[in-house]
C-alpha atoms as a PDB file:
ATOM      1  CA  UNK A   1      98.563  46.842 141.236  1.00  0.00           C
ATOM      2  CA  UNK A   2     100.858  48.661 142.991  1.00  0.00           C
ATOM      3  CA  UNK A   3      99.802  51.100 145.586  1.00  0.00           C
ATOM      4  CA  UNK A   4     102.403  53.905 146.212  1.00  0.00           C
ATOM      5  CA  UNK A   5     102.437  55.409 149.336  1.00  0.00           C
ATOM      6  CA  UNK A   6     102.623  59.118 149.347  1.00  0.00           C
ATOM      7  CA  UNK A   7     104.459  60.678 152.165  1.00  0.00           C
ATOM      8  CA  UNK A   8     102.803  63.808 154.274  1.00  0.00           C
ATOM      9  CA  UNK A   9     105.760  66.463 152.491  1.00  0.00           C
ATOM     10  CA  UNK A  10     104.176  64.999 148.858  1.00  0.00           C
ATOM     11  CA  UNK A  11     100.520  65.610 150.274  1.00  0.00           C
ATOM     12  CA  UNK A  12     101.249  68.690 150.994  1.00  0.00           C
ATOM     13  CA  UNK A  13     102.759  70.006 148.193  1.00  0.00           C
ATOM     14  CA  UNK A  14      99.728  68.843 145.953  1.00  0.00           C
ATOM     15  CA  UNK A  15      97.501  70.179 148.459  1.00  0.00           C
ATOM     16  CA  UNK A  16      99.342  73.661 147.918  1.00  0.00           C
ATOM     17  CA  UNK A  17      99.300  73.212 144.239  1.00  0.00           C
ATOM     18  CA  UNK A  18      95.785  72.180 143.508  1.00  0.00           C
ATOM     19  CA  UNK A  19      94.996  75.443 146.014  1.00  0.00           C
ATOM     20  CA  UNK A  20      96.966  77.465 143.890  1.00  0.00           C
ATOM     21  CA  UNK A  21      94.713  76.602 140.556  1.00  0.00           C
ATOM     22  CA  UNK A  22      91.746  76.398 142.489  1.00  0.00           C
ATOM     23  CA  UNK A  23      92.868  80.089 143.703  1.00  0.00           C
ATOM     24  CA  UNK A  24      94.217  81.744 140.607  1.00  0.00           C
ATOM     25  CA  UNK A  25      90.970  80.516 138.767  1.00  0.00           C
ATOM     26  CA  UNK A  26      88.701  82.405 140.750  1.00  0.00           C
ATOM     27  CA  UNK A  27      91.298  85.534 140.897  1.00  0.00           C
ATOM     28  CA  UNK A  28      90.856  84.986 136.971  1.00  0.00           C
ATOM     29  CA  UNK A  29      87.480  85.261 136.976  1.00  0.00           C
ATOM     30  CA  UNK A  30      87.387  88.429 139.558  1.00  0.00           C
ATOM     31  CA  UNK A  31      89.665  90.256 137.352  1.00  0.00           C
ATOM     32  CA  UNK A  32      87.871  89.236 134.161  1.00  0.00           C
ATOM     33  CA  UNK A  33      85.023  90.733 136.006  1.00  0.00           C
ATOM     34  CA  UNK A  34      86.410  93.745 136.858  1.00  0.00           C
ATOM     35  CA  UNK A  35      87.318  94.286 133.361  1.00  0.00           C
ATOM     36  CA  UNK A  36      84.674  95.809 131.069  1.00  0.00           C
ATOM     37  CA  UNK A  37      83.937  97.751 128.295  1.00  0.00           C
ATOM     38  CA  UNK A  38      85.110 100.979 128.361  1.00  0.00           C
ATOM     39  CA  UNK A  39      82.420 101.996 125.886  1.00  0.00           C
ATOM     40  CA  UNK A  40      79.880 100.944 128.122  1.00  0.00           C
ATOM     41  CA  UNK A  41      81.215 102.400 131.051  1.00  0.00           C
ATOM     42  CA  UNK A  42      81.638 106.016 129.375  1.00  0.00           C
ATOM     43  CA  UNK A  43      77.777 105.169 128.150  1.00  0.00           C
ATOM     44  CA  UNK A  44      76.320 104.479 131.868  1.00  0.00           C
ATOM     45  CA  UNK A  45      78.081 107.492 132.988  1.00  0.00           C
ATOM     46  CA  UNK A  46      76.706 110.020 130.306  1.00  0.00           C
ATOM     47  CA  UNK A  47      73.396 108.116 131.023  1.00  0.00           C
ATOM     48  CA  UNK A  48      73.319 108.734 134.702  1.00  0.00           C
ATOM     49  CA  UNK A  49      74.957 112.848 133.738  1.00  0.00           C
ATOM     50  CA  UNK A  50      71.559 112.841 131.750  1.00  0.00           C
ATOM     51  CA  UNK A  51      69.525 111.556 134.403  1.00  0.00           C
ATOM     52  CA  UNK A  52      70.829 114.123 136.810  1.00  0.00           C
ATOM     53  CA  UNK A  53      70.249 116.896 134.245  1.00  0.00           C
ATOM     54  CA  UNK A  54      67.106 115.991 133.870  1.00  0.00           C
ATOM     55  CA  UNK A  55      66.365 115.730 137.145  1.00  0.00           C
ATOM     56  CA  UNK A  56      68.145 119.108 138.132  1.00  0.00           C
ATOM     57  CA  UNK A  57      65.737 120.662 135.504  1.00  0.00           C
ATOM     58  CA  UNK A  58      62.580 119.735 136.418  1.00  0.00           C
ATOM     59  CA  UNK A  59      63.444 121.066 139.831  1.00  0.00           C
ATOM     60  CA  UNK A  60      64.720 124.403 138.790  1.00  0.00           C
ATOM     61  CA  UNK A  61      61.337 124.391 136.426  1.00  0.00           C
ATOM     62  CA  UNK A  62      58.882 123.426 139.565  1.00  0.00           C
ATOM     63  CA  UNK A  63      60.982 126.153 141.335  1.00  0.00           C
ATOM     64  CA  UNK A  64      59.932 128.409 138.489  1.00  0.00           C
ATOM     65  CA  UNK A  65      56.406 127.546 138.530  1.00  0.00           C
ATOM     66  CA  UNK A  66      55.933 127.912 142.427  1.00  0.00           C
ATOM     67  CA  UNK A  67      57.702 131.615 142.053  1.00  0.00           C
ATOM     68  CA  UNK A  68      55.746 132.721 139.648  1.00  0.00           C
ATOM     69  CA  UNK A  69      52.519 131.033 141.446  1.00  0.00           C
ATOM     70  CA  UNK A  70      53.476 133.379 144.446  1.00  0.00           C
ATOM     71  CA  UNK A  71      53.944 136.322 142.377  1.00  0.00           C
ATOM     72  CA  UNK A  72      50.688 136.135 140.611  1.00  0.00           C
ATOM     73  CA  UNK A  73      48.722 135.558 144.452  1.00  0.00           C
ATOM     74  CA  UNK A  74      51.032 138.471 145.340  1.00  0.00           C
ATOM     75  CA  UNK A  75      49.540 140.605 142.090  1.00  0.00           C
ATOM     76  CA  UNK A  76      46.151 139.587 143.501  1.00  0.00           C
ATOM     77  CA  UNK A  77      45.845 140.283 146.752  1.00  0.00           C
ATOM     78  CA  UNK A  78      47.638 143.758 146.242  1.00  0.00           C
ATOM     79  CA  UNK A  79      45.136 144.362 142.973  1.00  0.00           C
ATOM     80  CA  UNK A  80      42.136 143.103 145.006  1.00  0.00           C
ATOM     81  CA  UNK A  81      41.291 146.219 147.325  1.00  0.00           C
ATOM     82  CA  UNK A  82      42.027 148.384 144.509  1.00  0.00           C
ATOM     83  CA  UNK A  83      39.283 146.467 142.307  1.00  0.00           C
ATOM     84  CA  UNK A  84      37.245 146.471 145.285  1.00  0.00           C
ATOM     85  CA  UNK A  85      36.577 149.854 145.683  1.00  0.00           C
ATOM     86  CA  UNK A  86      36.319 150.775 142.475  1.00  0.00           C
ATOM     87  CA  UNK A  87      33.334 148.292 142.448  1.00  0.00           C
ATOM     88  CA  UNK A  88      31.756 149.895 145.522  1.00  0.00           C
ATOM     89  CA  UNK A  89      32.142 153.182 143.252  1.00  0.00           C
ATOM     90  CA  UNK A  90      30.368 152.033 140.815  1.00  0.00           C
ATOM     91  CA  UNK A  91      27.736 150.885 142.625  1.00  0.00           C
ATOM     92  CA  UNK A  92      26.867 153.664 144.426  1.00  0.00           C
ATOM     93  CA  UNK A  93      27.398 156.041 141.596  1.00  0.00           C
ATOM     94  CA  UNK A  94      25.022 153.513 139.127  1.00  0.00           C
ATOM     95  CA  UNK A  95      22.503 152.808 142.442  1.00  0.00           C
ATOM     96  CA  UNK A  96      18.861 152.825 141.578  1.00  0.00           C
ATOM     97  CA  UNK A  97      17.659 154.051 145.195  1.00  0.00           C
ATOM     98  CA  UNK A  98      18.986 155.931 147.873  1.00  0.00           C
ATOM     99  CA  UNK A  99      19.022 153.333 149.998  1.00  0.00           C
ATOM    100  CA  UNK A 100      20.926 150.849 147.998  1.00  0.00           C
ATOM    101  CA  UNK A 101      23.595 153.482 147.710  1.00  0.00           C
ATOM    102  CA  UNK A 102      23.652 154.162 151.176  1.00  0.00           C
ATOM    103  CA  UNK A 103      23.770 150.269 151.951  1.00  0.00           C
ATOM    104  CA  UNK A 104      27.151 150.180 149.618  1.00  0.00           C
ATOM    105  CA  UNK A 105      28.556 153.340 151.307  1.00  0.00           C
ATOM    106  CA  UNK A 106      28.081 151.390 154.266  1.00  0.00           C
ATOM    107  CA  UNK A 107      30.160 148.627 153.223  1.00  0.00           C
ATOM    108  CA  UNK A 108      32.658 150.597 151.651  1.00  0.00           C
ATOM    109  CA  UNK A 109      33.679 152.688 154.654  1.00  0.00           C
ATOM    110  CA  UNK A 110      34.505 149.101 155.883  1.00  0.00           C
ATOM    111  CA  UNK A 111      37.478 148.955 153.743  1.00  0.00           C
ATOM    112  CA  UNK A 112      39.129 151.957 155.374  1.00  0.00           C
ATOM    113  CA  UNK A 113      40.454 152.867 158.906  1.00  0.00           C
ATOM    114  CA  UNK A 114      37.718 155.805 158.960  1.00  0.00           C
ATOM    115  CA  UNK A 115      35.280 157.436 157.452  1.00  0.00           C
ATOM    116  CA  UNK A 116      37.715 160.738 157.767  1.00  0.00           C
ATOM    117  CA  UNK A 117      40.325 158.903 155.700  1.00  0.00           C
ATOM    118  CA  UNK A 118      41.760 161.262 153.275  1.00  0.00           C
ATOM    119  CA  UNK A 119      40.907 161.346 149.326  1.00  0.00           C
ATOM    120  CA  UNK A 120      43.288 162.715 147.458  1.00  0.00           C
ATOM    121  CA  UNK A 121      42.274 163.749 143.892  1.00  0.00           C
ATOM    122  CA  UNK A 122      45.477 164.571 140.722  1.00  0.00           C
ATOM    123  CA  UNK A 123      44.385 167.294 138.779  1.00  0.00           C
ATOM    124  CA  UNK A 124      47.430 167.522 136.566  1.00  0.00           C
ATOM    125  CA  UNK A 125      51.240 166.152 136.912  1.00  0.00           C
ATOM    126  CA  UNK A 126      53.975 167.332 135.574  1.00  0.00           C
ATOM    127  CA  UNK A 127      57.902 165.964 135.797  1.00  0.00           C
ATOM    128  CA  UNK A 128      56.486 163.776 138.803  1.00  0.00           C
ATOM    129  CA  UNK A 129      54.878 166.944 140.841  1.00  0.00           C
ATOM    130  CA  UNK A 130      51.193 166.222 141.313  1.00  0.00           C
ATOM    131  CA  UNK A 131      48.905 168.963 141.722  1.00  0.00           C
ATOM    132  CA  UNK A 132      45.835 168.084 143.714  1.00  0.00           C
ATOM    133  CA  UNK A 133      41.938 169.357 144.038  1.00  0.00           C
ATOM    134  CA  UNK A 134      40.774 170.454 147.548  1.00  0.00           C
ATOM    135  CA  UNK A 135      41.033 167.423 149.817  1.00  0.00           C
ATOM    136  CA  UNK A 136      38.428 165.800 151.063  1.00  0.00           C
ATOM    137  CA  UNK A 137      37.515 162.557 152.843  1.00  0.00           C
ATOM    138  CA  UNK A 138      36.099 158.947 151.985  1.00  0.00           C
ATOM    139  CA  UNK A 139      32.847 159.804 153.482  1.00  0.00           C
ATOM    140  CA  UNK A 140      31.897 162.754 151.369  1.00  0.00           C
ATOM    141  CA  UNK A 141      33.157 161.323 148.128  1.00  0.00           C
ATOM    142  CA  UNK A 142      31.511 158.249 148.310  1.00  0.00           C
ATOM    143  CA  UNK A 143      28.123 160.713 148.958  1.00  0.00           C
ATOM    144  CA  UNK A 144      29.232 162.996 146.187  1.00  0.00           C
ATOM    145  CA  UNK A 145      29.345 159.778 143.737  1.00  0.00           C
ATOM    146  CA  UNK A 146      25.933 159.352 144.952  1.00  0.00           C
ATOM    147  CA  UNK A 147      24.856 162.065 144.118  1.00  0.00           C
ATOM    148  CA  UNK A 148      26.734 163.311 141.120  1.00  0.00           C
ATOM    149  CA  UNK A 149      24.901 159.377 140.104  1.00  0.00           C
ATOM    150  CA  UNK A 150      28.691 159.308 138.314  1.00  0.00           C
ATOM    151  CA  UNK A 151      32.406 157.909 138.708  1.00  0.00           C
ATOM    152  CA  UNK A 152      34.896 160.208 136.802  1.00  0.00           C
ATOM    153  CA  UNK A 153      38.441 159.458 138.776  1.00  0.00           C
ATOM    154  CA  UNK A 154      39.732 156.178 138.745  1.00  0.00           C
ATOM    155  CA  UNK A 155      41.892 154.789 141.884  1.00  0.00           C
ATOM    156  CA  UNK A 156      45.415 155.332 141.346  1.00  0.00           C
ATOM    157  CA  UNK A 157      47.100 154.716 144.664  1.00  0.00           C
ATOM    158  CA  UNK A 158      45.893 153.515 148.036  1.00  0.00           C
ATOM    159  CA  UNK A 159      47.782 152.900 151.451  1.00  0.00           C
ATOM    160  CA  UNK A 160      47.295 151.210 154.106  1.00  0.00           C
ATOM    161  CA  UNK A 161      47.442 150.943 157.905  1.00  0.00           C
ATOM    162  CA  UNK A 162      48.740 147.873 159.718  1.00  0.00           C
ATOM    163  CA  UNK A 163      45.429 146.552 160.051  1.00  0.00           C
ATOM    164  CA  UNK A 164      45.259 146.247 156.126  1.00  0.00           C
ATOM    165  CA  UNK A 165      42.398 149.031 156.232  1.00  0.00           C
ATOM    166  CA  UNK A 166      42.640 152.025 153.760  1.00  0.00           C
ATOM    167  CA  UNK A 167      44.349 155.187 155.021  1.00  0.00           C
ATOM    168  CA  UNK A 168      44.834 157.300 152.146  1.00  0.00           C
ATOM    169  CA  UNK A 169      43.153 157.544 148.313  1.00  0.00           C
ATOM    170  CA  UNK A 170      44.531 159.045 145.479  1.00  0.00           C
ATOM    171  CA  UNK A 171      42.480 159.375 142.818  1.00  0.00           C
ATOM    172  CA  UNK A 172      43.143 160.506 139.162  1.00  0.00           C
ATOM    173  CA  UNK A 173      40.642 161.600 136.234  1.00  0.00           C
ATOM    174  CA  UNK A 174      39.752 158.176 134.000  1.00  0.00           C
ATOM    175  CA  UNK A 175      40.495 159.433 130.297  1.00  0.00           C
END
């Protein structure tokens, strides 16, 4: 057997040349990688669009739902003084004893800055002009409901002070 002695130029040229193989395979492989379906590409990307549409949607419809939550506390709390009185009404106008009604006028003047607070009462309205009955105040229509023992008007407007306490009643005829 013969044993051929390579010289340091020859080793070095395989060296480079296996290196170059070794390299190109794995640039190959990274390019085979980087190659892929374009069908499957264009179907992650409508898949994620989907996603985000979806996603975009249930905000804008918890958006929604939180809006229309406020609104409806809003309609509440504005319809809630406004139902309140008109239960003190008819209480006092439906009271049993004199002292039960004068217990809920009691209460009632509660609800408004004072017991002078004017009550305004539409007799008839025409093209927006409102003609009113004689003014008078909260305290002697909550004792005239006492003792007419009836509610005819029905609350059509109230306003309020600062405070959130009643400083005018309009009133209008129930039909």
């Amino acid at each position: 057997m013969r044993v051929t002695r390579i010289s340091v130029q020859q080793g070095i040229s395989i060296l480079v040349v296996l290196l170059l193989l070794v390299g190109s395979g794995c640039k190959s492989k990274k390019a085979a990688m980087a190659v892929t379906d374009p069908a499957a590409e264009k179907a992650k990307m409508e898949q994620e669009a989907a996603m985000r549409k979806q996603q975009e949607e249930e905000a804008r419809r918890k958006q929604e739902l939180e809006a229309e939550a406020r609104a409806a506390e809003a309609r509440r709390k504005e319809a809630e003084p406004y139902s309140k009185l008109d239960t003190y009404f008819s209480a006092i106008a439906n009271s049993t004893s004199l002292a039960s009604a004068n217990s809920s006028i009691n209460e009632a003047l509660t609800l408004f800055a004072s017991k002078d607070t004017p009550v305004l009462i539409v007799i008839s309205e025409e093209n927006g002009q409102k003609d009113y009955d004689r003014p008078t105040t909260i305290g002697a229509y909550l004792n005239y409901l006492k003792d007419q023992k009836k509610s005819i008007n029905k609350i059509n407007q109230l306003q309020f002070d600062n405070a959130g306490k009643i400083t005018e009643v309009e009133l209008v005829t129930k039909k």
